[in-house]
PDB file of N, CA and C in Angstrom:
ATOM      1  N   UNK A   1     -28.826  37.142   6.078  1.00  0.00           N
ATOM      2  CA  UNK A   1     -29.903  36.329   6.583  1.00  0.00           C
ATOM      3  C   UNK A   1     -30.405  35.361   5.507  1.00  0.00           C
ATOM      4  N   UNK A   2     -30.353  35.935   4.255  1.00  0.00           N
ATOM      5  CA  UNK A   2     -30.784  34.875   3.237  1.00  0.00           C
ATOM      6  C   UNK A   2     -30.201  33.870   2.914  1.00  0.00           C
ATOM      7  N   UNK A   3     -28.908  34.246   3.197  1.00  0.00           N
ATOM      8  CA  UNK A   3     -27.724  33.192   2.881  1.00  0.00           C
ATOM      9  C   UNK A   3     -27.639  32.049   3.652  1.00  0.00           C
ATOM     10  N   UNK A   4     -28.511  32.112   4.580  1.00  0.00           N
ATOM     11  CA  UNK A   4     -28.443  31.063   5.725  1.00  0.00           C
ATOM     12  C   UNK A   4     -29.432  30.217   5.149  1.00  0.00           C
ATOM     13  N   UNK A   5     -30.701  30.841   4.751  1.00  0.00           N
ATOM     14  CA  UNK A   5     -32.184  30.066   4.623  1.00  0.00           C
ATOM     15  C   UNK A   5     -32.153  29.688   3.414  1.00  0.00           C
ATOM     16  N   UNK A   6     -30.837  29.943   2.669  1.00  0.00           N
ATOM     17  CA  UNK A   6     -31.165  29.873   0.827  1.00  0.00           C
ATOM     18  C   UNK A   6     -30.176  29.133   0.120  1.00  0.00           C
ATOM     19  N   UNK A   7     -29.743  28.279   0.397  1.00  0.00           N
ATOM     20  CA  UNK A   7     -28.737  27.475  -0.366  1.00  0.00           C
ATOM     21  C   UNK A   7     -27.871  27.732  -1.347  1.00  0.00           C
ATOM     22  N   UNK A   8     -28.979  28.528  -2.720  1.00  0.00           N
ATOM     23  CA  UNK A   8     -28.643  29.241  -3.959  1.00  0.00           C
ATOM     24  C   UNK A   8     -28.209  30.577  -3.933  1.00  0.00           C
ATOM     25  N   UNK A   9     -27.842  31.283  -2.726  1.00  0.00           N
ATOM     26  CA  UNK A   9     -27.379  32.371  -2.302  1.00  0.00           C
ATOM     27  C   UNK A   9     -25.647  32.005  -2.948  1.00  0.00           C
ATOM     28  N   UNK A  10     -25.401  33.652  -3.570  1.00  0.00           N
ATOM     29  CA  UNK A  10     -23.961  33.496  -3.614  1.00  0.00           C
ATOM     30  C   UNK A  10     -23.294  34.681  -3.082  1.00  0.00           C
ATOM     31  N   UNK A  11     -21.818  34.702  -3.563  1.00  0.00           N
ATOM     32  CA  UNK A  11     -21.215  35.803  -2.829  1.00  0.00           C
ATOM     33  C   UNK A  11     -21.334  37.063  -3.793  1.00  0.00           C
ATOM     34  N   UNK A  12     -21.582  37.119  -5.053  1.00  0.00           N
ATOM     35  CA  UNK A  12     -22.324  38.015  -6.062  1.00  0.00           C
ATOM     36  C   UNK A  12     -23.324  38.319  -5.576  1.00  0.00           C
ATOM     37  N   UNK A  13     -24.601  37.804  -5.070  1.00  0.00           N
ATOM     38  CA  UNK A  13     -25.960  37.880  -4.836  1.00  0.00           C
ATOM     39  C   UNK A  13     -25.593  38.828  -3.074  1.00  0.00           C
ATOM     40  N   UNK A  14     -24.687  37.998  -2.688  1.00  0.00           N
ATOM     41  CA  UNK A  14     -25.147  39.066  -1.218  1.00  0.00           C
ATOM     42  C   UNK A  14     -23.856  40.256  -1.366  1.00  0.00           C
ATOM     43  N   UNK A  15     -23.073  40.351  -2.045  1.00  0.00           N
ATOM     44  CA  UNK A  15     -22.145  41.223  -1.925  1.00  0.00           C
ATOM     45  C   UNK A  15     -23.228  42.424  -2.705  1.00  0.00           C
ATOM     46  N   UNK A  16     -23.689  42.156  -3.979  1.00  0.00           N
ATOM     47  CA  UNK A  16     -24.613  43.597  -4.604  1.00  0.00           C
ATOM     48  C   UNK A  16     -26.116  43.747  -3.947  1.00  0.00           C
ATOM     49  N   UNK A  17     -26.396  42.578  -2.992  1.00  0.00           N
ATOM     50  CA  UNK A  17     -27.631  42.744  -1.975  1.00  0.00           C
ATOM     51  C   UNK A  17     -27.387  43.678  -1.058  1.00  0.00           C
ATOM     52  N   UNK A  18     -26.120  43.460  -0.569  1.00  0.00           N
ATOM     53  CA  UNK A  18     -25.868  44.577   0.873  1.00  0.00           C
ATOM     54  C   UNK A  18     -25.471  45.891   0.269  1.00  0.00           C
ATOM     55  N   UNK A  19     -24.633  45.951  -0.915  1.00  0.00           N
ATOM     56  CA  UNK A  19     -24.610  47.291  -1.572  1.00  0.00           C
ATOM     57  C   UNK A  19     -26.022  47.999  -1.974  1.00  0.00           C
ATOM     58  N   UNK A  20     -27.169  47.405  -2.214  1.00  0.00           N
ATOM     59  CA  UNK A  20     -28.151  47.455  -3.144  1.00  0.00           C
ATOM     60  C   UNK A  20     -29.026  48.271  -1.584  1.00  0.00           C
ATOM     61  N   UNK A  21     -29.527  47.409  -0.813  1.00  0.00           N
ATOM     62  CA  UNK A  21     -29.414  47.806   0.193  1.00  0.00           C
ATOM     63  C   UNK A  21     -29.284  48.917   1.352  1.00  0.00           C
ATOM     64  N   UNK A  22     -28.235  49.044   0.905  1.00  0.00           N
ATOM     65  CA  UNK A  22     -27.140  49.945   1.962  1.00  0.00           C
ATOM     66  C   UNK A  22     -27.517  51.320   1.133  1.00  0.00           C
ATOM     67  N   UNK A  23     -27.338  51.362  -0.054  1.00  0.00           N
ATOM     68  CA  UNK A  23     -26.829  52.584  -1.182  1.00  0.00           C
ATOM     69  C   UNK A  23     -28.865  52.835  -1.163  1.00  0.00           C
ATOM     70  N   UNK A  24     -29.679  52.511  -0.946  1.00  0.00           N
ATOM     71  CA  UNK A  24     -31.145  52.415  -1.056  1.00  0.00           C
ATOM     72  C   UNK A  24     -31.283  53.804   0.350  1.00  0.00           C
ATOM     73  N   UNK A  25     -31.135  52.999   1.432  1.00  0.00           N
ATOM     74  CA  UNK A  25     -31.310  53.625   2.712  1.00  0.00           C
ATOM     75  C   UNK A  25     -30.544  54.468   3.069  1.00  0.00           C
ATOM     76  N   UNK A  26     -29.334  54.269   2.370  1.00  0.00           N
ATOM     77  CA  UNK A  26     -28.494  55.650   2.705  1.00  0.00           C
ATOM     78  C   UNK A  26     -29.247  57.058   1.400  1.00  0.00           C
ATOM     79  N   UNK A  27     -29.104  57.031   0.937  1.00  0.00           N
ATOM     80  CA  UNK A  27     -29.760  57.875  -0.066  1.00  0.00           C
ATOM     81  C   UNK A  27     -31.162  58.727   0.296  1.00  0.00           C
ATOM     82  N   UNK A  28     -32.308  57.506   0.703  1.00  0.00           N
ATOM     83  CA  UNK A  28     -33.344  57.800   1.554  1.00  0.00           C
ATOM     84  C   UNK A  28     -33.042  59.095   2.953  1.00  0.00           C
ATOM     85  N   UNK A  29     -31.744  58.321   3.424  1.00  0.00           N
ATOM     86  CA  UNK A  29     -31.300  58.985   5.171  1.00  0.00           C
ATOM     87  C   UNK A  29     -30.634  60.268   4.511  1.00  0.00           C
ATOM     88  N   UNK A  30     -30.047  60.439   3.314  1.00  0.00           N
ATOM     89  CA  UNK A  30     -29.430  61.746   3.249  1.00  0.00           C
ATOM     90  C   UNK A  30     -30.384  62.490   2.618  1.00  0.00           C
ATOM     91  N   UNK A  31     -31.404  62.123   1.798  1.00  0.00           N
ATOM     92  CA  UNK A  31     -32.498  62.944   1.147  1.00  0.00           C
ATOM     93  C   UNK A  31     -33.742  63.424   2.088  1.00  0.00           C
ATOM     94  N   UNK A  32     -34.010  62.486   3.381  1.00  0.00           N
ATOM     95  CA  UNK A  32     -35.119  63.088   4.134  1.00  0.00           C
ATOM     96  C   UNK A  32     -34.841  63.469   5.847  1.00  0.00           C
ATOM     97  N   UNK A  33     -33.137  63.064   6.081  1.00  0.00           N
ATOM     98  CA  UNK A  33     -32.604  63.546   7.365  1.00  0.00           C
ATOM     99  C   UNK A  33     -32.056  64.793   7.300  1.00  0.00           C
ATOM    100  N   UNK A  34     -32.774  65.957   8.173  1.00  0.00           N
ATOM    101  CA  UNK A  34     -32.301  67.084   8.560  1.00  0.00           C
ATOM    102  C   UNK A  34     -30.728  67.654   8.232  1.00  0.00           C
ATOM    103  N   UNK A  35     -30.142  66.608   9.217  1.00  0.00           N
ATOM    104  CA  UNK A  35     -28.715  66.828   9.723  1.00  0.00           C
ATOM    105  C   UNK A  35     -28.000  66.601   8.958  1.00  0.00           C
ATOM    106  N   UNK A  36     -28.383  65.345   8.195  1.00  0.00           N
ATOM    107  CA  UNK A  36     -27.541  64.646   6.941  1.00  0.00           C
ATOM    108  C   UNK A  36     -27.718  65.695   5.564  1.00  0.00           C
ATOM    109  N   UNK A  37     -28.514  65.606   5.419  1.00  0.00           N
ATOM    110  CA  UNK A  37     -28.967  67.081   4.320  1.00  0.00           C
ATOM    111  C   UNK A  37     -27.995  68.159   4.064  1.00  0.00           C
ATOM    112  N   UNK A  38     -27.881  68.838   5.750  1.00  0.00           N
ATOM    113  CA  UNK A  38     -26.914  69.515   6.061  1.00  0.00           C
ATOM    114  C   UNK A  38     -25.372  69.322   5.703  1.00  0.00           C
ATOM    115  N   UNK A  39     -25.198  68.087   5.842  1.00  0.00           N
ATOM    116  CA  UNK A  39     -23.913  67.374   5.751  1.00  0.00           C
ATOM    117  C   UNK A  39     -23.627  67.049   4.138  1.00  0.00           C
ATOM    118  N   UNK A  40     -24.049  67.261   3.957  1.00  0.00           N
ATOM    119  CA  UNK A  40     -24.253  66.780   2.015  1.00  0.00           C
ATOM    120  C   UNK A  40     -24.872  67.766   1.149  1.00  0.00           C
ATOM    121  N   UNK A  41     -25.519  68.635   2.046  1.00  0.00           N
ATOM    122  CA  UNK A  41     -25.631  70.077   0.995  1.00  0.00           C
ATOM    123  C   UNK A  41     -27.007  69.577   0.080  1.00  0.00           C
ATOM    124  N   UNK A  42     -27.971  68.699   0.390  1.00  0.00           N
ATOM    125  CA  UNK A  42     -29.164  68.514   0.011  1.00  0.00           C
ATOM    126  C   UNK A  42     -29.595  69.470   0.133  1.00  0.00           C
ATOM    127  N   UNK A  43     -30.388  70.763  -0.943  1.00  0.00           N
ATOM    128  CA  UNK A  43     -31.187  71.733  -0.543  1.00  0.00           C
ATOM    129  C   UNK A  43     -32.682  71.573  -1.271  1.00  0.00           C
ATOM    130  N   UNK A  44     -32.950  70.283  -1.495  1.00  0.00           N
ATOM    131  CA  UNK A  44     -34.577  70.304  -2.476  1.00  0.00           C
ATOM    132  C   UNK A  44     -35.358  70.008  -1.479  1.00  0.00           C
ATOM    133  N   UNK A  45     -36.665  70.078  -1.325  1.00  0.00           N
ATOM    134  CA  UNK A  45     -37.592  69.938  -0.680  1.00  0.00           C
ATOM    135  C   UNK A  45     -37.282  68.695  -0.109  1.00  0.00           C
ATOM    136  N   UNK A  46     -37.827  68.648   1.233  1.00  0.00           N
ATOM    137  CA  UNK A  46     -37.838  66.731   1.546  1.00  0.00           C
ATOM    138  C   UNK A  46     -39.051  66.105   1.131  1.00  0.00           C
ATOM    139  N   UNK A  47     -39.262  65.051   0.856  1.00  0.00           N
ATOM    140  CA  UNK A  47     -40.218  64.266   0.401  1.00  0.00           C
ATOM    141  C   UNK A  47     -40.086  63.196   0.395  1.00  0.00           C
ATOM    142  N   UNK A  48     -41.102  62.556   1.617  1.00  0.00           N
ATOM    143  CA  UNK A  48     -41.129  61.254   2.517  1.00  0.00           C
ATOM    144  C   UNK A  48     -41.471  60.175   1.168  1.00  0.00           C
ATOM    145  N   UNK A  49     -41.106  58.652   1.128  1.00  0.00           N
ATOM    146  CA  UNK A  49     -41.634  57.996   0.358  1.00  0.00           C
ATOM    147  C   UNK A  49     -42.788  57.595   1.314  1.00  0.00           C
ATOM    148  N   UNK A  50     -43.859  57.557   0.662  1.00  0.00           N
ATOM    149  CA  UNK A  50     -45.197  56.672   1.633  1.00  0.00           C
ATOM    150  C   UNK A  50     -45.147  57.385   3.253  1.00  0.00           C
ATOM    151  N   UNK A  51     -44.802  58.586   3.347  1.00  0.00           N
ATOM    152  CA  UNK A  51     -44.734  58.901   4.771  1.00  0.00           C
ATOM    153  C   UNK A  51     -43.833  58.662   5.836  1.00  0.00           C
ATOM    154  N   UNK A  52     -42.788  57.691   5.196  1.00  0.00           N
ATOM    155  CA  UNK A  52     -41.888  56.985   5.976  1.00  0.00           C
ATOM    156  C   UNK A  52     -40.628  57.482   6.318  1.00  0.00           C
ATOM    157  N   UNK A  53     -40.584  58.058   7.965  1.00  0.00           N
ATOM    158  CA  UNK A  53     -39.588  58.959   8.500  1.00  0.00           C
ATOM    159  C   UNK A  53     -38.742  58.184   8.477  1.00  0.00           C
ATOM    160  N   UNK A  54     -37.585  58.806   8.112  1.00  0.00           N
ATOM    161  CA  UNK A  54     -35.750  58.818   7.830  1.00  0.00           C
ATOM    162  C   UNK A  54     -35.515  57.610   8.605  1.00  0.00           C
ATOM    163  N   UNK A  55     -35.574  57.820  10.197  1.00  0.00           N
ATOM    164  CA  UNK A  55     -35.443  56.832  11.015  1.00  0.00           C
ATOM    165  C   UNK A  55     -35.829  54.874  10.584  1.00  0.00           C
ATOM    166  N   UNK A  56     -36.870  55.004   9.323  1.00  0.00           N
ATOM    167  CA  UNK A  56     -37.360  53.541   9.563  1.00  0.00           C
ATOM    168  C   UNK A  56     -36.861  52.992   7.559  1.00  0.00           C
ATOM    169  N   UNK A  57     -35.570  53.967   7.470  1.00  0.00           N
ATOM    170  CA  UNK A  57     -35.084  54.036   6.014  1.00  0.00           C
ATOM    171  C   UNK A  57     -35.033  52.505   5.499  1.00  0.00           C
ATOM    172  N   UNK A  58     -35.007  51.575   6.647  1.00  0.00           N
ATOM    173  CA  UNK A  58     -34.368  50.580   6.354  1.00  0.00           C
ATOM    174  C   UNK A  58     -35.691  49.676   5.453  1.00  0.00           C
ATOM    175  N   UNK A  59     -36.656  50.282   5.498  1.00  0.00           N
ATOM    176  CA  UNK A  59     -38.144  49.775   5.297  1.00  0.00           C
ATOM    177  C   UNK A  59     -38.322  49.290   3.451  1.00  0.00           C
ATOM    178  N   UNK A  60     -36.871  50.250   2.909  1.00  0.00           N
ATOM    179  CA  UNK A  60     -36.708  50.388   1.327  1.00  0.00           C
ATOM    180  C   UNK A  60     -35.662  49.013   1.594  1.00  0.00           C
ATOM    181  N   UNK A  61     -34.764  49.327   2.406  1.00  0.00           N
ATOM    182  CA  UNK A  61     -33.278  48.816   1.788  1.00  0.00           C
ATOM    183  C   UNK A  61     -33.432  47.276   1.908  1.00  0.00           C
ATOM    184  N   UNK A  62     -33.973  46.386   2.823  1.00  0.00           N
ATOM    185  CA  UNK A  62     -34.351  45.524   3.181  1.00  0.00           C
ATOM    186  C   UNK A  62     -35.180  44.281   1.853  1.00  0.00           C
ATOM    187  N   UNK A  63     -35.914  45.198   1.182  1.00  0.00           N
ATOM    188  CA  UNK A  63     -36.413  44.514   0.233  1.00  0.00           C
ATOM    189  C   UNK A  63     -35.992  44.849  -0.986  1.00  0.00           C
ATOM    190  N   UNK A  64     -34.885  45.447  -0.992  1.00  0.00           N
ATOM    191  CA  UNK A  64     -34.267  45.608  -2.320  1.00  0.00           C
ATOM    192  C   UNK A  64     -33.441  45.163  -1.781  1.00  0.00           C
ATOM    193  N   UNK A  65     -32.185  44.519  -1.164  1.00  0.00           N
ATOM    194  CA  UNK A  65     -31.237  43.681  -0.673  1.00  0.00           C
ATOM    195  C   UNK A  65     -31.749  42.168  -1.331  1.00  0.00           C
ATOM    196  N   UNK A  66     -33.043  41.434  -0.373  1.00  0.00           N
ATOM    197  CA  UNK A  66     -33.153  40.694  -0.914  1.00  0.00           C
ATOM    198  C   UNK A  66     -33.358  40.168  -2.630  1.00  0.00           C
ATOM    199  N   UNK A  67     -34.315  41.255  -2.611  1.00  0.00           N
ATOM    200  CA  UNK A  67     -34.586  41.126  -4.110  1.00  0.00           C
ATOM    201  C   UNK A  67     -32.985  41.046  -5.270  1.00  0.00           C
ATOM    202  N   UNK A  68     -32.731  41.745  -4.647  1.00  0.00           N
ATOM    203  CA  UNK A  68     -30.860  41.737  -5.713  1.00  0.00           C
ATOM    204  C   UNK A  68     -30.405  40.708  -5.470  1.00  0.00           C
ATOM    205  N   UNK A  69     -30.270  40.030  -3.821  1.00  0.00           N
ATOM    206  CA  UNK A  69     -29.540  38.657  -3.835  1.00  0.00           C
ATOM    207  C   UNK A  69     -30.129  37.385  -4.756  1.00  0.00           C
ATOM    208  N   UNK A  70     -31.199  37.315  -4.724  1.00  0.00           N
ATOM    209  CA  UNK A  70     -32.278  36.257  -5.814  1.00  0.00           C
ATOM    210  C   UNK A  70     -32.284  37.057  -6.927  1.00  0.00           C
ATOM    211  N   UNK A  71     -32.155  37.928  -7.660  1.00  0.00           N
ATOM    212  CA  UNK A  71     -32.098  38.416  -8.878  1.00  0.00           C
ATOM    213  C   UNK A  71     -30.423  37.619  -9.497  1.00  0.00           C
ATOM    214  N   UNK A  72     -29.285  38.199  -8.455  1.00  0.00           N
ATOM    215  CA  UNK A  72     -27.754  38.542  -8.758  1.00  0.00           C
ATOM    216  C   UNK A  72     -27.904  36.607  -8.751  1.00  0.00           C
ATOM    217  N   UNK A  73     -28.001  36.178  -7.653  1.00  0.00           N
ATOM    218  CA  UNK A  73     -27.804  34.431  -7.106  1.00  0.00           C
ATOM    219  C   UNK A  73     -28.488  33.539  -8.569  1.00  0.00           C
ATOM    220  N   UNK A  74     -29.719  33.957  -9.130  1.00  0.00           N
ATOM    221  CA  UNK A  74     -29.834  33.070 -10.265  1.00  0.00           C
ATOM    222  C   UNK A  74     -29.087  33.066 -11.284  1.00  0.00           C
ATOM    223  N   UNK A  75     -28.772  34.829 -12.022  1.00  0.00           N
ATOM    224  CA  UNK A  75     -28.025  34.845 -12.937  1.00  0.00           C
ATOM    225  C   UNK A  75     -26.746  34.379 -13.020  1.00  0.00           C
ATOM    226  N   UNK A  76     -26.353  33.720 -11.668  1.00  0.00           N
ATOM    227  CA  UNK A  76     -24.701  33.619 -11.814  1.00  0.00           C
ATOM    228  C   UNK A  76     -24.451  32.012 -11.420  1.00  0.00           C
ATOM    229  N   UNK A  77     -23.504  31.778 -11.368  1.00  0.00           N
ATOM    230  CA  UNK A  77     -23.125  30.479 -10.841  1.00  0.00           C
ATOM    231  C   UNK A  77     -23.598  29.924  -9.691  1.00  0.00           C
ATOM    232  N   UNK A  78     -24.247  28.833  -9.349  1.00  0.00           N
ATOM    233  CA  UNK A  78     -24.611  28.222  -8.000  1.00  0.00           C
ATOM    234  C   UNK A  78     -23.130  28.359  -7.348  1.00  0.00           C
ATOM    235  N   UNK A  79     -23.515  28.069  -5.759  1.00  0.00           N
ATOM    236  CA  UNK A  79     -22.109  28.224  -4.933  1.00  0.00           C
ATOM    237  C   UNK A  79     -21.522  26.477  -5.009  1.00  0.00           C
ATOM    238  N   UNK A  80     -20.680  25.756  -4.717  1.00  0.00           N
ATOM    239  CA  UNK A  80     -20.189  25.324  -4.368  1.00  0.00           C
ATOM    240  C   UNK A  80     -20.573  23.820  -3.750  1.00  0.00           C
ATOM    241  N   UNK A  81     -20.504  22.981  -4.130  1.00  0.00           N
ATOM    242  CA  UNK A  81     -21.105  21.755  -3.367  1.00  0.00           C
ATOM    243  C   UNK A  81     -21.246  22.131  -1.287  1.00  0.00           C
ATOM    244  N   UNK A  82     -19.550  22.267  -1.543  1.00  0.00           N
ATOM    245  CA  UNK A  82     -18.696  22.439  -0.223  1.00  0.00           C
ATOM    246  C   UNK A  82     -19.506  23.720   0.769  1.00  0.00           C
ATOM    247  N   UNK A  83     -19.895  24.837  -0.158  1.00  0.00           N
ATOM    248  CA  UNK A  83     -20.273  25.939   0.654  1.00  0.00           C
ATOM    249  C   UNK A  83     -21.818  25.528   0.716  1.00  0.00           C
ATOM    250  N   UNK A  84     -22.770  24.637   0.148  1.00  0.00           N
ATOM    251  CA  UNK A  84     -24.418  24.821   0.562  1.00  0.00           C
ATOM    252  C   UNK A  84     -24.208  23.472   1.621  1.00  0.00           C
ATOM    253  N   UNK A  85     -23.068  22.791   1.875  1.00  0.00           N
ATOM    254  CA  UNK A  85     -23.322  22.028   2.827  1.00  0.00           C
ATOM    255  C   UNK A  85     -22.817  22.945   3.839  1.00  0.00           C
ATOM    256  N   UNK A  86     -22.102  23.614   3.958  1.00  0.00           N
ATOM    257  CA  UNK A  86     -21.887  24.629   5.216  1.00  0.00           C
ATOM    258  C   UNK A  86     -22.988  25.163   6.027  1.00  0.00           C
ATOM    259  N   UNK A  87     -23.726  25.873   5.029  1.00  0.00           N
ATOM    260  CA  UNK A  87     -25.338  26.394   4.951  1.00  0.00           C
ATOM    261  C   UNK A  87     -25.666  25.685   5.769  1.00  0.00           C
ATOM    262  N   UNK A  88     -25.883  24.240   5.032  1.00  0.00           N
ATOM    263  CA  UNK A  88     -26.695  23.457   5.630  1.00  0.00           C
ATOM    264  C   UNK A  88     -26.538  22.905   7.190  1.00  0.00           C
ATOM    265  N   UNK A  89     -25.019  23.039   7.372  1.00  0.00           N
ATOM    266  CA  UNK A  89     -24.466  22.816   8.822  1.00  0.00           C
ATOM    267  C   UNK A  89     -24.617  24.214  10.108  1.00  0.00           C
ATOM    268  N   UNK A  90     -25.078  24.961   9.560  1.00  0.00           N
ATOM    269  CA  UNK A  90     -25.159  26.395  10.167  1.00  0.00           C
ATOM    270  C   UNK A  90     -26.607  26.335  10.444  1.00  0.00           C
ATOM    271  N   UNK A  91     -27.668  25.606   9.671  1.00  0.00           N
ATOM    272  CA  UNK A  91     -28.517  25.321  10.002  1.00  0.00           C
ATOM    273  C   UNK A  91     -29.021  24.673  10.688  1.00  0.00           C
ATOM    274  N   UNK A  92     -28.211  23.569  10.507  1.00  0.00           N
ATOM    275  CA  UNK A  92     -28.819  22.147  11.101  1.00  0.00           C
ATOM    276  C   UNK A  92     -26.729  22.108  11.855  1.00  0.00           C
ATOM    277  N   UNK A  93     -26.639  22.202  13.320  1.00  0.00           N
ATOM    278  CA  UNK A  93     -25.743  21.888  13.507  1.00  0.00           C
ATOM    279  C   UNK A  93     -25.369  20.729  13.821  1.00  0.00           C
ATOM    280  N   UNK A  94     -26.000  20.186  14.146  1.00  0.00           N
ATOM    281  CA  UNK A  94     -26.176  18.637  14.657  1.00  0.00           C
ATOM    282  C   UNK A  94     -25.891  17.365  13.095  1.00  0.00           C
ATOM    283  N   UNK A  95     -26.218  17.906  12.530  1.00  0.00           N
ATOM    284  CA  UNK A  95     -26.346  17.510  10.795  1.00  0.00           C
ATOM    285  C   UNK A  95     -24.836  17.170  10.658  1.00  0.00           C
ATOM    286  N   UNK A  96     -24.309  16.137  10.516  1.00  0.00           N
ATOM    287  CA  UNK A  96     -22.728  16.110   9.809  1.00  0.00           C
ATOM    288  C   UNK A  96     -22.667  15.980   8.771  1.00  0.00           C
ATOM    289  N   UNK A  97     -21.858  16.801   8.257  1.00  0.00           N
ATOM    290  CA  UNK A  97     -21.214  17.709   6.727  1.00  0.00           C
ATOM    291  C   UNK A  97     -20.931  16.325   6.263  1.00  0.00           C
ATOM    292  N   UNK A  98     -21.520  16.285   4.566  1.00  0.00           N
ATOM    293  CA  UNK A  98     -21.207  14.780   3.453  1.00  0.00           C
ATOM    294  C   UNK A  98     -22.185  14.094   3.968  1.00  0.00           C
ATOM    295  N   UNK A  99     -23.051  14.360   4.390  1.00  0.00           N
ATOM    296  CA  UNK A  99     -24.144  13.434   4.197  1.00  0.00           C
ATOM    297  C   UNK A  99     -25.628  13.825   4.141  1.00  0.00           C
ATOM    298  N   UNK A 100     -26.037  13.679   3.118  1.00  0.00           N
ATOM    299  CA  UNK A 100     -28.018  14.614   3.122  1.00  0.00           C
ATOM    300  C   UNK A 100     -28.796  13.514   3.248  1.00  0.00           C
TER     301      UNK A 100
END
């Protein structure tokens, strides 16, 4: 989603965003889901962050995704002349590519 609204998005920034992400809420879902627990042999107490049932895990992963893509996207190379006009055509479809 950022990659659409963000020009300076790269494929570093969203490839360790969706890992960052993903590896956040999954961790959350195996540390405070019943079943998953089960499945992974979690036996420590559960303990909600902020109260927040398993089901709404995504509440972590979401803002640590972004945050990694704008962390990973500055430190590294801008994308591509070719790829932020894409962006920009995904945005604006009507917009023809080579010309701002």
């Amino acid at each position: 989603m950022l990659g659409v609204f963000w020009k300076r998005a790269n494929k570093w920034g969203a490839s360790l965003g969706i890992a960052a992400g993903l590896g956040i809420t999954f961790y959350y879902m195996v540390t405070t889901q019943p079943w998953l627990r089960g499945v992974f042999g979690v036996t420590s107490p559960i303990e909600l962050w902020f109260g927040i049932l398993p089901i709404s895990a995504g509440i972590f992963g979401v803002p640590l995704g972004f945050a990694t893509i704008i962390i990973v996207s500055l430190l590294t190379p801008a994308p591509k002349k070719e790829t932020q006009e894409l962006v920009e055509h995904v945005r604006y479809p009507d917009l023809k590519l080579g010309k701002s």
